[in-house]
Every structure is written in C-alpha cells, then in structure tokens.
PDB file of N, CA and C in Angstrom:
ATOM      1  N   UNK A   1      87.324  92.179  96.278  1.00  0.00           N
ATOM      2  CA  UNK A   1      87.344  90.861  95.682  1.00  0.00           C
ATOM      3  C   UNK A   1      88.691  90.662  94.997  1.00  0.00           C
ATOM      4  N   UNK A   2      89.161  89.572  95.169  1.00  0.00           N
ATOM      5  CA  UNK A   2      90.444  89.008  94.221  1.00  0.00           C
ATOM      6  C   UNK A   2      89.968  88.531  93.529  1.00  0.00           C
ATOM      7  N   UNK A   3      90.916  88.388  91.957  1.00  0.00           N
ATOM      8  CA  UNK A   3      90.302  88.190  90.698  1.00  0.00           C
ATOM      9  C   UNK A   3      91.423  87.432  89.964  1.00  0.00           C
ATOM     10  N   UNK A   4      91.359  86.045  89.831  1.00  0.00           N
ATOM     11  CA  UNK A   4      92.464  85.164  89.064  1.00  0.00           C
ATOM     12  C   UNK A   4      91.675  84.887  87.626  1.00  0.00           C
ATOM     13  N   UNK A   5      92.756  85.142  86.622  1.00  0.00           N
ATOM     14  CA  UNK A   5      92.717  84.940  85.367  1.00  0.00           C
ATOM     15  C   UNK A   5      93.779  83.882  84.820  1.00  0.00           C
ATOM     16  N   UNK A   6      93.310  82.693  84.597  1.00  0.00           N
ATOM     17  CA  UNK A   6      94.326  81.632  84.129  1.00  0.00           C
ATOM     18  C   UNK A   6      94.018  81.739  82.027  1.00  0.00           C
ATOM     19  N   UNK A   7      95.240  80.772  82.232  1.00  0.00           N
ATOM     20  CA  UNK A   7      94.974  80.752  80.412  1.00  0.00           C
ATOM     21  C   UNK A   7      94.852  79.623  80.431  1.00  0.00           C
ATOM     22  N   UNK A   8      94.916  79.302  78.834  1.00  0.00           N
ATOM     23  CA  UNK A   8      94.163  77.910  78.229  1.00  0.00           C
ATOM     24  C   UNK A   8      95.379  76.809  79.343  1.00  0.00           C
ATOM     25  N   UNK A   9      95.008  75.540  79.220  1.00  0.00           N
ATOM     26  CA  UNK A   9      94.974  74.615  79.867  1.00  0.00           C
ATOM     27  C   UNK A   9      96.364  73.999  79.264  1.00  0.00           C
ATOM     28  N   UNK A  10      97.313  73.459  80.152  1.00  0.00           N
ATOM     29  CA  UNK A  10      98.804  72.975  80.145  1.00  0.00           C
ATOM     30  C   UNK A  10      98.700  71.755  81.011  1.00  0.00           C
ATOM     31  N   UNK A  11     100.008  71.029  80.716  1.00  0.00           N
ATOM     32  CA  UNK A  11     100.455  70.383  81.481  1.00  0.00           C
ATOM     33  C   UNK A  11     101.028  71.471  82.761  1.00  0.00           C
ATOM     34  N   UNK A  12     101.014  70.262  83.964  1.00  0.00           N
ATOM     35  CA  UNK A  12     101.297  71.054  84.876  1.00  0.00           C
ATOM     36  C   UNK A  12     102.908  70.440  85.426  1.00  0.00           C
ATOM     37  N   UNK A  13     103.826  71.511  85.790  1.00  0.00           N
ATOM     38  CA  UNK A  13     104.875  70.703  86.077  1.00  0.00           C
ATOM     39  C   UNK A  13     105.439  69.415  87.296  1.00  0.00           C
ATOM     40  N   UNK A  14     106.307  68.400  86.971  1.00  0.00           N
ATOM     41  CA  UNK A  14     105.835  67.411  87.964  1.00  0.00           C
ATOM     42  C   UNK A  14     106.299  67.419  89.370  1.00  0.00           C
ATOM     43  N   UNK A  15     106.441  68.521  89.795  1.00  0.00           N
ATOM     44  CA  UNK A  15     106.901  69.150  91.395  1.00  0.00           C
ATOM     45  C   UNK A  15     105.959  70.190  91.125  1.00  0.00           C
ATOM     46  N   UNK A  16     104.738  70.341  90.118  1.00  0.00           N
ATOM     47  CA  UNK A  16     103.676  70.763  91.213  1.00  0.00           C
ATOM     48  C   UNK A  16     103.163  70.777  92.396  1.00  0.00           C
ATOM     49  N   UNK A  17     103.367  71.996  93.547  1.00  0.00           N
ATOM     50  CA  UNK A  17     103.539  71.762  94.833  1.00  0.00           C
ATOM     51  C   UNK A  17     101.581  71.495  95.343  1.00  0.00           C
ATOM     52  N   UNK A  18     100.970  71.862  94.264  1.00  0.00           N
ATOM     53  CA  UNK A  18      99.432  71.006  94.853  1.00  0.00           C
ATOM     54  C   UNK A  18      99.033  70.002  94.553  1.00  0.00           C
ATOM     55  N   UNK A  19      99.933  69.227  93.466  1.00  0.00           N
ATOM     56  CA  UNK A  19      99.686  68.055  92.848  1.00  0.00           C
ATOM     57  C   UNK A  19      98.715  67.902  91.821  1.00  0.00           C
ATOM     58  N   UNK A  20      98.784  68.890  91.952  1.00  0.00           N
ATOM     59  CA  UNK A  20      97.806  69.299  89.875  1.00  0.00           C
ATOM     60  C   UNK A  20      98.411  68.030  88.724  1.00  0.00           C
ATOM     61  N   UNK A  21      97.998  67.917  87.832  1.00  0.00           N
ATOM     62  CA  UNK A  21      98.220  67.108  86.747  1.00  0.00           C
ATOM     63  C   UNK A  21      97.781  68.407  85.440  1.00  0.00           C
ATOM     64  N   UNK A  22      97.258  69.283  85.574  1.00  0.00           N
ATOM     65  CA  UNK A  22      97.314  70.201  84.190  1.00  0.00           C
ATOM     66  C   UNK A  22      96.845  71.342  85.147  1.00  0.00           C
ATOM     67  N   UNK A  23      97.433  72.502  84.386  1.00  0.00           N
ATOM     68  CA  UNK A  23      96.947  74.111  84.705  1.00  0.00           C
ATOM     69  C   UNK A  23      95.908  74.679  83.969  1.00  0.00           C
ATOM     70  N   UNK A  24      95.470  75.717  83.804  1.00  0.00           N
ATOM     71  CA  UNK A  24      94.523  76.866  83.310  1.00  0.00           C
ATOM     72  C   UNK A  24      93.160  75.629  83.166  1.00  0.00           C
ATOM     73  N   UNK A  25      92.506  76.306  82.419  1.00  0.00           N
ATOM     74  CA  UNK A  25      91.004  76.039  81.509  1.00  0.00           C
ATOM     75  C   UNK A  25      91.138  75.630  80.547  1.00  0.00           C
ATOM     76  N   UNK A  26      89.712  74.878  80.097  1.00  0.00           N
ATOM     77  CA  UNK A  26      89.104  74.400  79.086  1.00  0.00           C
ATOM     78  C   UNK A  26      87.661  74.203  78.521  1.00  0.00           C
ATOM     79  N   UNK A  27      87.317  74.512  77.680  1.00  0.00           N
ATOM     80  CA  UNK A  27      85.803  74.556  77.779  1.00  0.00           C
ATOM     81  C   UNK A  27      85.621  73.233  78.362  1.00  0.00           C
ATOM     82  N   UNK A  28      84.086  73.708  78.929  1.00  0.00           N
ATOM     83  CA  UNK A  28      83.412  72.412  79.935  1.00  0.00           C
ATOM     84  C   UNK A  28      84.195  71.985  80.853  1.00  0.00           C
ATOM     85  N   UNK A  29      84.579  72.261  81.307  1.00  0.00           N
ATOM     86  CA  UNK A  29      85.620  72.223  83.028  1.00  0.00           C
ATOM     87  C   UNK A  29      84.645  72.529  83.755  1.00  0.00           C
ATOM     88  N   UNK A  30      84.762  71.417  84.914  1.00  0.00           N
ATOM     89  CA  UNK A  30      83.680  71.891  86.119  1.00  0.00           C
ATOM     90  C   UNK A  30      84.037  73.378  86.801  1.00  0.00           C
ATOM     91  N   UNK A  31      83.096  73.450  87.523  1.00  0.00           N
ATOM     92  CA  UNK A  31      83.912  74.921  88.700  1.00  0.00           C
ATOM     93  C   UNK A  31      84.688  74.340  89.570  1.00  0.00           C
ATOM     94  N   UNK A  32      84.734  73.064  90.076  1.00  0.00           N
ATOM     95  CA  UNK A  32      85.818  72.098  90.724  1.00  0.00           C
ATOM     96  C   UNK A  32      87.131  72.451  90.113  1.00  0.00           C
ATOM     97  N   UNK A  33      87.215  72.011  88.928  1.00  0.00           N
ATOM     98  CA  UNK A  33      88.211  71.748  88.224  1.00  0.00           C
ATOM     99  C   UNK A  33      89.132  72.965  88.172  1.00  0.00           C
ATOM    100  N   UNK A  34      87.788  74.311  87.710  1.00  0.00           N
ATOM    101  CA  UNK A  34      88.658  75.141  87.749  1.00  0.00           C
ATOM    102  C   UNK A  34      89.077  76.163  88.813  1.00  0.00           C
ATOM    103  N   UNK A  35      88.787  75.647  89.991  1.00  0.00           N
ATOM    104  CA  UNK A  35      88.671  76.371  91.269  1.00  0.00           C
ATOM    105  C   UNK A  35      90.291  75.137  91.266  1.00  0.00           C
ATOM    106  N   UNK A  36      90.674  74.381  91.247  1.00  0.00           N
ATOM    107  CA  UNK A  36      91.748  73.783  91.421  1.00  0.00           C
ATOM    108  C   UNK A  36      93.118  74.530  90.469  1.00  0.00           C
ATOM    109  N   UNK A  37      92.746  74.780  89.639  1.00  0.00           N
ATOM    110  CA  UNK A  37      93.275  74.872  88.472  1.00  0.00           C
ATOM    111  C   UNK A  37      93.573  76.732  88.862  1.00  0.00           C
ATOM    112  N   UNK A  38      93.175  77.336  89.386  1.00  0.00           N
ATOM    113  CA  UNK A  38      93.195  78.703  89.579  1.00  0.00           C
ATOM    114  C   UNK A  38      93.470  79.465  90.808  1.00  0.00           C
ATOM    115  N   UNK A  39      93.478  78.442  91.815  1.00  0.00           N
ATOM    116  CA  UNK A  39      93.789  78.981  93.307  1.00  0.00           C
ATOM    117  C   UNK A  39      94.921  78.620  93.877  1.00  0.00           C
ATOM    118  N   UNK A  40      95.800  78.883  93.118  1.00  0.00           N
ATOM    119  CA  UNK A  40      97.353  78.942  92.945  1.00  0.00           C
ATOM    120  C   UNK A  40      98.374  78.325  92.015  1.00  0.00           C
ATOM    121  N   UNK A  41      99.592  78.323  92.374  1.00  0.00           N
ATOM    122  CA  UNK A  41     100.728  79.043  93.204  1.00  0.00           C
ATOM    123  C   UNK A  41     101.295  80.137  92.259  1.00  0.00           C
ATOM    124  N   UNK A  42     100.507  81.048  93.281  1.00  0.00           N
ATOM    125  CA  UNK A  42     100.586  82.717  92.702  1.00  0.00           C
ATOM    126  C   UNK A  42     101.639  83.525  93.719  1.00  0.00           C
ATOM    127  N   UNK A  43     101.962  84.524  92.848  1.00  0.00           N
ATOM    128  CA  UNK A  43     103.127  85.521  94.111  1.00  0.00           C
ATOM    129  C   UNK A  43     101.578  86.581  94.396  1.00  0.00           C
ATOM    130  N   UNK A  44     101.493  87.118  95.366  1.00  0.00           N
ATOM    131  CA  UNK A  44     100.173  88.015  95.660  1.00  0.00           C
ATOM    132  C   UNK A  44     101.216  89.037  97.059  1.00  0.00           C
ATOM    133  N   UNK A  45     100.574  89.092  97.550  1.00  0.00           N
ATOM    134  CA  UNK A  45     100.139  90.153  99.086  1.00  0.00           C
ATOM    135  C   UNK A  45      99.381  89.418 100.128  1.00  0.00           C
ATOM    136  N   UNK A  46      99.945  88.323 100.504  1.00  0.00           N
ATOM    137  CA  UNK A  46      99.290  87.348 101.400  1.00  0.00           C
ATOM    138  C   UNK A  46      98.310  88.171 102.743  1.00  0.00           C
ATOM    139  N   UNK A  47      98.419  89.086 102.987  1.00  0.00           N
ATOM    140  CA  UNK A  47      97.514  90.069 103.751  1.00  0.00           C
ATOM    141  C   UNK A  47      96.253  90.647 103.039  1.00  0.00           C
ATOM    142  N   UNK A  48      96.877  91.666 101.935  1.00  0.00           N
ATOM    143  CA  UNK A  48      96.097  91.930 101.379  1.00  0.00           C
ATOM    144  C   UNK A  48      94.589  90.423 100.468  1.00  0.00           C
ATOM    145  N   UNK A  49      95.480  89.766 100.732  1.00  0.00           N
ATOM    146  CA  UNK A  49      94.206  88.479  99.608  1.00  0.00           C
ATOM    147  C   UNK A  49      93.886  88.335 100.713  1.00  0.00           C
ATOM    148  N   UNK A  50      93.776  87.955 101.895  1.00  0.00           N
ATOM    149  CA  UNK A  50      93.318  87.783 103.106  1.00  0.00           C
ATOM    150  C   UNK A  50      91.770  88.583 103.630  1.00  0.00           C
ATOM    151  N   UNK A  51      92.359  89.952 103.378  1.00  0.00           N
ATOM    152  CA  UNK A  51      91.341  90.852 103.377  1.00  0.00           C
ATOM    153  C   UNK A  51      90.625  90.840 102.629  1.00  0.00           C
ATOM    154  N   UNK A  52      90.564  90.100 101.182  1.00  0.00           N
ATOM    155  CA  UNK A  52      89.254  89.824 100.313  1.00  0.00           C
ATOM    156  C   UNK A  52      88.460  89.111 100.984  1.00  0.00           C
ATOM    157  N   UNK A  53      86.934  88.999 100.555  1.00  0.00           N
ATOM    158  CA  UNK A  53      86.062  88.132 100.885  1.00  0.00           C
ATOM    159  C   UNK A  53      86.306  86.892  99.712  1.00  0.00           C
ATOM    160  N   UNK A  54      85.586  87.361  98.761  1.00  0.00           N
ATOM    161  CA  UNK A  54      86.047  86.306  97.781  1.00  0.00           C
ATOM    162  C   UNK A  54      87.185  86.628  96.254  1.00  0.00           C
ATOM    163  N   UNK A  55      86.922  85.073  95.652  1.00  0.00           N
ATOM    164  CA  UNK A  55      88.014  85.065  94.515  1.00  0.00           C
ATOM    165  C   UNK A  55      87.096  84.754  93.494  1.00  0.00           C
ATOM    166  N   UNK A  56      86.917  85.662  92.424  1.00  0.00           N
ATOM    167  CA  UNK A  56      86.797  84.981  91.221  1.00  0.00           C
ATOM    168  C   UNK A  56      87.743  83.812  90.217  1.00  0.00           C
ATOM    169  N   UNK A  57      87.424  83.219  89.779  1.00  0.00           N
ATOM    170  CA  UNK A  57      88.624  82.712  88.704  1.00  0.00           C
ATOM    171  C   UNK A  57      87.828  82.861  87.551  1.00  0.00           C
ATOM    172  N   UNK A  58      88.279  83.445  86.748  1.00  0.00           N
ATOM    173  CA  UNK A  58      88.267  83.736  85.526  1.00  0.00           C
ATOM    174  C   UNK A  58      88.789  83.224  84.365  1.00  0.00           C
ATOM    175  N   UNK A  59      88.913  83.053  82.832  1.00  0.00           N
ATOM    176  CA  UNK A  59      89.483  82.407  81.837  1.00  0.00           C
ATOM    177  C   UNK A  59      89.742  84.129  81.705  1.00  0.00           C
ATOM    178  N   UNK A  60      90.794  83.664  80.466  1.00  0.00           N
ATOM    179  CA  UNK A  60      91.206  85.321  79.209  1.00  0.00           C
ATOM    180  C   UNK A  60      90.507  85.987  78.540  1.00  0.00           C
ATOM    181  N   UNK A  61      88.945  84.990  78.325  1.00  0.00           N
ATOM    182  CA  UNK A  61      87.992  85.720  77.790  1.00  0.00           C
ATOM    183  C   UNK A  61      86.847  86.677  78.531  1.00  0.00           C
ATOM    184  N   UNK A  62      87.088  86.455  79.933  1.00  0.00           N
ATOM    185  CA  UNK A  62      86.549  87.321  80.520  1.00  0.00           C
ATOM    186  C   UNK A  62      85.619  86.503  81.426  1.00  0.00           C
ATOM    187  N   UNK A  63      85.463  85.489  80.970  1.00  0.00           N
ATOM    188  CA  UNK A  63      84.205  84.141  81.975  1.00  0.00           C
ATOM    189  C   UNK A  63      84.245  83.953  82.877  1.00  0.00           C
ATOM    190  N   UNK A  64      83.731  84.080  83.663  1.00  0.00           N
ATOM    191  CA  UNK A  64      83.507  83.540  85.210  1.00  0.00           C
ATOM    192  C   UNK A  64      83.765  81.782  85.176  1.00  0.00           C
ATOM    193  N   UNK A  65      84.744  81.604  85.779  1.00  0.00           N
ATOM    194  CA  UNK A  65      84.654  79.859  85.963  1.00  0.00           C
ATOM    195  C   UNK A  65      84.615  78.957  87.363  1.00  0.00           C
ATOM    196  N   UNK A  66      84.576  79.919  88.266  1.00  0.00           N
ATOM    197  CA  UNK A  66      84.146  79.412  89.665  1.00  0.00           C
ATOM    198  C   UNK A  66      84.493  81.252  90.803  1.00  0.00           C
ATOM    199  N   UNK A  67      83.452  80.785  92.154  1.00  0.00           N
ATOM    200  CA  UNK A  67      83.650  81.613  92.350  1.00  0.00           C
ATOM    201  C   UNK A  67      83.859  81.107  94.330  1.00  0.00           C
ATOM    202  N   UNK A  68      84.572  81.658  95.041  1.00  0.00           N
ATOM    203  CA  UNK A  68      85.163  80.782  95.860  1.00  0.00           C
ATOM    204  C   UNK A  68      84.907  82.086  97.388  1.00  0.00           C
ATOM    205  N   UNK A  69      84.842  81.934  98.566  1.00  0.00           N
ATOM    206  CA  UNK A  69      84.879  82.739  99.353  1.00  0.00           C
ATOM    207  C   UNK A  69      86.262  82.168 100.042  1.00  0.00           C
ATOM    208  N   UNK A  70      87.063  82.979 100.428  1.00  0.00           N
ATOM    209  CA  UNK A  70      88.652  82.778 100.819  1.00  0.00           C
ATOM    210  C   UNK A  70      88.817  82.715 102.255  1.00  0.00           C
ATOM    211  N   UNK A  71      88.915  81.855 102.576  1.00  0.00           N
ATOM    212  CA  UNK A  71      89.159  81.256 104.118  1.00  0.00           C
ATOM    213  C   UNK A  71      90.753  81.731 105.033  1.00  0.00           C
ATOM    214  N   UNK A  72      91.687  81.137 103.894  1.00  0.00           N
ATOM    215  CA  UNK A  72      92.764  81.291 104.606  1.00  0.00           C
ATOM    216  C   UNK A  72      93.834  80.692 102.931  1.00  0.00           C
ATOM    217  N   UNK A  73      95.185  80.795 103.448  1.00  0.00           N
ATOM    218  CA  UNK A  73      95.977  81.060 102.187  1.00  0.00           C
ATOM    219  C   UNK A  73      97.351  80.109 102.475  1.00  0.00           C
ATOM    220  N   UNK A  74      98.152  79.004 101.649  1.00  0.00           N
ATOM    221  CA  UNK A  74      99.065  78.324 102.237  1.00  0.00           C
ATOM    222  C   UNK A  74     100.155  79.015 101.546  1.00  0.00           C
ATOM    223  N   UNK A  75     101.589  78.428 101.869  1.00  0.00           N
ATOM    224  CA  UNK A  75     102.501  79.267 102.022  1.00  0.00           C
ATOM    225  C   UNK A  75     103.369  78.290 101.081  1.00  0.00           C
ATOM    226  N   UNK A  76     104.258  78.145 100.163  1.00  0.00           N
ATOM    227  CA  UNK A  76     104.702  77.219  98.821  1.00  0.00           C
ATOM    228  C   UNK A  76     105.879  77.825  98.641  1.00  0.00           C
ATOM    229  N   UNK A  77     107.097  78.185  99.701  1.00  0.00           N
ATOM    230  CA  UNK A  77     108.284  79.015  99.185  1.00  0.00           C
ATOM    231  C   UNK A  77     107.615  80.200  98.876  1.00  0.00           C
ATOM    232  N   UNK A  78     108.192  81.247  98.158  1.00  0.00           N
ATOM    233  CA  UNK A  78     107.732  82.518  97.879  1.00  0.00           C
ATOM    234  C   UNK A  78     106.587  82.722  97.101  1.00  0.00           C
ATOM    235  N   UNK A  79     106.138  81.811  97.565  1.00  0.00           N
ATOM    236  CA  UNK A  79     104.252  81.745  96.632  1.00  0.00           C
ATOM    237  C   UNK A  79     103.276  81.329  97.404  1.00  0.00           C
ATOM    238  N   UNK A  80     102.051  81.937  97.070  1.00  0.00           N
ATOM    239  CA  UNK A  80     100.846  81.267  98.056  1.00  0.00           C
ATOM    240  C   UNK A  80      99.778  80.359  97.154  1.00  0.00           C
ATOM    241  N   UNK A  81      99.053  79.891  97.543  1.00  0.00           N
ATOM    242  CA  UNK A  81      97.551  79.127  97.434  1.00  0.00           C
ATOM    243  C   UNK A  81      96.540  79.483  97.903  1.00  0.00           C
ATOM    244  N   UNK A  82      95.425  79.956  97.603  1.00  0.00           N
ATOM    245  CA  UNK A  82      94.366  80.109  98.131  1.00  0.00           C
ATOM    246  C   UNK A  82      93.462  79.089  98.844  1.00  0.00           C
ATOM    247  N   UNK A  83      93.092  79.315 100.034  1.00  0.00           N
ATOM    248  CA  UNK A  83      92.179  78.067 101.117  1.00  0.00           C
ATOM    249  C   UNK A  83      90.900  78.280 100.621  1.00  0.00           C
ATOM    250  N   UNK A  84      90.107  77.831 100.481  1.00  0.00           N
ATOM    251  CA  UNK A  84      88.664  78.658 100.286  1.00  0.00           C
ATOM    252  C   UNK A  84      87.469  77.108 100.068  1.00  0.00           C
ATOM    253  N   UNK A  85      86.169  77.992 100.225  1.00  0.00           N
ATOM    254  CA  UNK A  85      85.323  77.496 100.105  1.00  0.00           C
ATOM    255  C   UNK A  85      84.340  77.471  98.539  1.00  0.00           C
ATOM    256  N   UNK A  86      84.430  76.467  98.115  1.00  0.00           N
ATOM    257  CA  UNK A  86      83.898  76.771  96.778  1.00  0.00           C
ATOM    258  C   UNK A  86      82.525  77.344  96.663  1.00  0.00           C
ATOM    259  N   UNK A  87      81.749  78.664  95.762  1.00  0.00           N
ATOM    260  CA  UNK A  87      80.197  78.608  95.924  1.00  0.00           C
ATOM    261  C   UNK A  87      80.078  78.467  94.535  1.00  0.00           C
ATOM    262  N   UNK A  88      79.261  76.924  94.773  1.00  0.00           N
ATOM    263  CA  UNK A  88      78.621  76.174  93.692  1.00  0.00           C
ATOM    264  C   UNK A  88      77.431  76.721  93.500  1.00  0.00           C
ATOM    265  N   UNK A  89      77.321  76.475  91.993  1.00  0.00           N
ATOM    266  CA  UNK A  89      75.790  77.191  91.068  1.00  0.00           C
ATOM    267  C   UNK A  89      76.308  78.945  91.558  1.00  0.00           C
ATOM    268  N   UNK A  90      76.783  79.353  91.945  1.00  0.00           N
ATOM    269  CA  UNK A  90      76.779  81.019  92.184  1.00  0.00           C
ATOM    270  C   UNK A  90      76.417  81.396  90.731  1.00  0.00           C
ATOM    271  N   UNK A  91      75.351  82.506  90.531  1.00  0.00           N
ATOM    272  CA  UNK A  91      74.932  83.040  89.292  1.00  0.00           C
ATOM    273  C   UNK A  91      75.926  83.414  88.298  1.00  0.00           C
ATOM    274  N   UNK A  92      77.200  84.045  88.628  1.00  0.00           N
ATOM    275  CA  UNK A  92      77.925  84.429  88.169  1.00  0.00           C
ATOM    276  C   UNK A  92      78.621  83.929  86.923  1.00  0.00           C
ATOM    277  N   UNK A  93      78.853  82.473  87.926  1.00  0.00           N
ATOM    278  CA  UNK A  93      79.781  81.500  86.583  1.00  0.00           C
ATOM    279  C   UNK A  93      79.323  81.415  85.664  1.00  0.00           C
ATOM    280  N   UNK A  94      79.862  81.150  84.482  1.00  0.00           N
ATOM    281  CA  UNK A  94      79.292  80.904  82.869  1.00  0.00           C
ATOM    282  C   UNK A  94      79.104  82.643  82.467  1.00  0.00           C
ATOM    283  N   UNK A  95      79.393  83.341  82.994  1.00  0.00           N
ATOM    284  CA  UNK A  95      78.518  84.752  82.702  1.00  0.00           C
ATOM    285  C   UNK A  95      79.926  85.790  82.868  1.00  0.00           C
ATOM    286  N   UNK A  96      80.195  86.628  81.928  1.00  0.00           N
ATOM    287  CA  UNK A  96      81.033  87.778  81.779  1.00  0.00           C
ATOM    288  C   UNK A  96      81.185  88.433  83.134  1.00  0.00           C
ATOM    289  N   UNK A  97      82.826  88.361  83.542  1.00  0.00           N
ATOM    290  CA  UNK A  97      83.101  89.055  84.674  1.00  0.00           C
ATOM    291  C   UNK A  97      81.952  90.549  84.291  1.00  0.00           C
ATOM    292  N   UNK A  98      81.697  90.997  85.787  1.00  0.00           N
ATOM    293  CA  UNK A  98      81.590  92.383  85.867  1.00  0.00           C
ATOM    294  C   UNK A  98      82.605  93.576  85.678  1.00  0.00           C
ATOM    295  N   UNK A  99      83.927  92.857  86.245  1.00  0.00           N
ATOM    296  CA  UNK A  99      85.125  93.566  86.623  1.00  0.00           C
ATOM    297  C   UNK A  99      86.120  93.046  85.170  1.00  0.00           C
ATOM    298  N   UNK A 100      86.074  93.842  84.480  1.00  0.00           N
ATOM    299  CA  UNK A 100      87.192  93.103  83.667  1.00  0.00           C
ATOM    300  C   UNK A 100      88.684  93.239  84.335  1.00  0.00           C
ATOM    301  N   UNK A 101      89.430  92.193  83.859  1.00  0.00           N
ATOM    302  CA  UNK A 101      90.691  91.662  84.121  1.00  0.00           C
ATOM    303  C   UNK A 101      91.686  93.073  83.307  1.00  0.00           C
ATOM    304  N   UNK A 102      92.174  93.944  84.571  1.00  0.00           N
ATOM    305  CA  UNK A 102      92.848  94.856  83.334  1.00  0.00           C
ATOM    306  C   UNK A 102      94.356  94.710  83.352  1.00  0.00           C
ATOM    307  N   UNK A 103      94.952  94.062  84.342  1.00  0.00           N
ATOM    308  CA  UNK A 103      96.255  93.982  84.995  1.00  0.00           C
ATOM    309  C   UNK A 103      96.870  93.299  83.727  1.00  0.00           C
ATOM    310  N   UNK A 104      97.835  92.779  83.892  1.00  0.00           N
ATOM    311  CA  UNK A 104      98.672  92.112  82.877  1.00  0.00           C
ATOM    312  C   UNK A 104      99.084  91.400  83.779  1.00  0.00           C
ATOM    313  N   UNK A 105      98.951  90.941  84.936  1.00  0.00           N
ATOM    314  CA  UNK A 105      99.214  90.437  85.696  1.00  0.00           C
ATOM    315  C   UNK A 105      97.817  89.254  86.414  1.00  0.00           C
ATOM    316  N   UNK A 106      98.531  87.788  86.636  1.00  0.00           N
ATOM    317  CA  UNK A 106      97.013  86.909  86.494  1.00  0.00           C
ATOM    318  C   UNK A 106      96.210  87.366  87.839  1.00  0.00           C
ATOM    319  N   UNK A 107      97.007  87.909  89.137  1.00  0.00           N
ATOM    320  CA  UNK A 107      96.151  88.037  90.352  1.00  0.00           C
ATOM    321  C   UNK A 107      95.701  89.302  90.541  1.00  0.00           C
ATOM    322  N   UNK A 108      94.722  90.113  90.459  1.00  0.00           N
ATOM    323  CA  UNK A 108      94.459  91.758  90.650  1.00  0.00           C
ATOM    324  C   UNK A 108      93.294  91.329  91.791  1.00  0.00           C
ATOM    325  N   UNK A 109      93.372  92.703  92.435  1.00  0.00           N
ATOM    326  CA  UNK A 109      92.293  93.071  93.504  1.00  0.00           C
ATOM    327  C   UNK A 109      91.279  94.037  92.576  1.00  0.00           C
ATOM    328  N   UNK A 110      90.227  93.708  93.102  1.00  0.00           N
ATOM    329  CA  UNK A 110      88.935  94.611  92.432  1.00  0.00           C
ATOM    330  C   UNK A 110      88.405  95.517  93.703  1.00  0.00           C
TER     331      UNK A 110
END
C-alpha cells in the first residue's frame, strides 16, 4: 500500500498543474476533497506506486481521510499524480491509520 500524508490546508499555487485552489486538510473535508487534495504532485517511484494496490491519504495526525485503489499515475515534469478510483464509506476513514506514517517524507510504501 502507498501511504500520503498531507498537512493542514494552504493555498495552492496558481500554476497548480491539477488545478487545485487549496492543498492539505481540514477538519470536515469530504474524502473527495481530500482524495484531491492528496493524490499529488509528488516525486515517488512511478513503478514502484504502480505496483501498489491502493493509497491511503492520511492527515499528520495519523487519520485516515480517503482511501483510493490506484489505477494508473500522470506524469507533471519530474512529478507524478495518482489516477485512482475513490472507495467511498471504506471503514477505514475517520479511523487511525494502522500503519503509522514514519518517513519524514509525505509519500512512503507500507
């Protein structure tokens, strides 16, 4: 599993290449929101994320905030995006990763 950890919620810059209008989380954010907000533009191992099944996205506190099965991955200059399929209501969300986030780094493989 790939495991994205965003932080609290920013403006997003205005050559955002997905056309975001703000980054990270916020309490009460849909899993929409934050499945947008978390499935890129990350530097990764475009093979290796490939070979995941799915992506968590996560906040800093450890929360599950959507949880996504990974289709395929776009290409942003030396950065990717994740393609994926969102899974809505999945038990998970709202509920303490299993895997804590240990990297210092926002994209880790579990």
């Amino acid at each position: 599993m790939l495991q994205i950890q965003i932080g609290p919620q920013r403006a997003a810059d205005q050559d955002d290449r997905l056309m975001r209008t703000t980054l990270g989380w916020r309490r009460g954010m849909s899993e929409d929101e934050a499945w947008e907000a978390g499935r890129g533009i990350w530097k990764f191992n475009a093979d290796r994320a490939l070979s995941q099944d799915e992506v968590q996205i996560i906040n800093t506190e450890g929360t599950v905030l959507a949880v996504a099965r990974i289709i395929g991955i776009s290409k942003h200059g030396d950065r990717y995006a994740l393609e994926g399929e969102l899974l809505r209501d999945d038990p998970r969300v709202g509920r303490p990763t299993s895997s804590p986030h240990l990297s210092r780094n926002p994209v880790t493989y579990i």
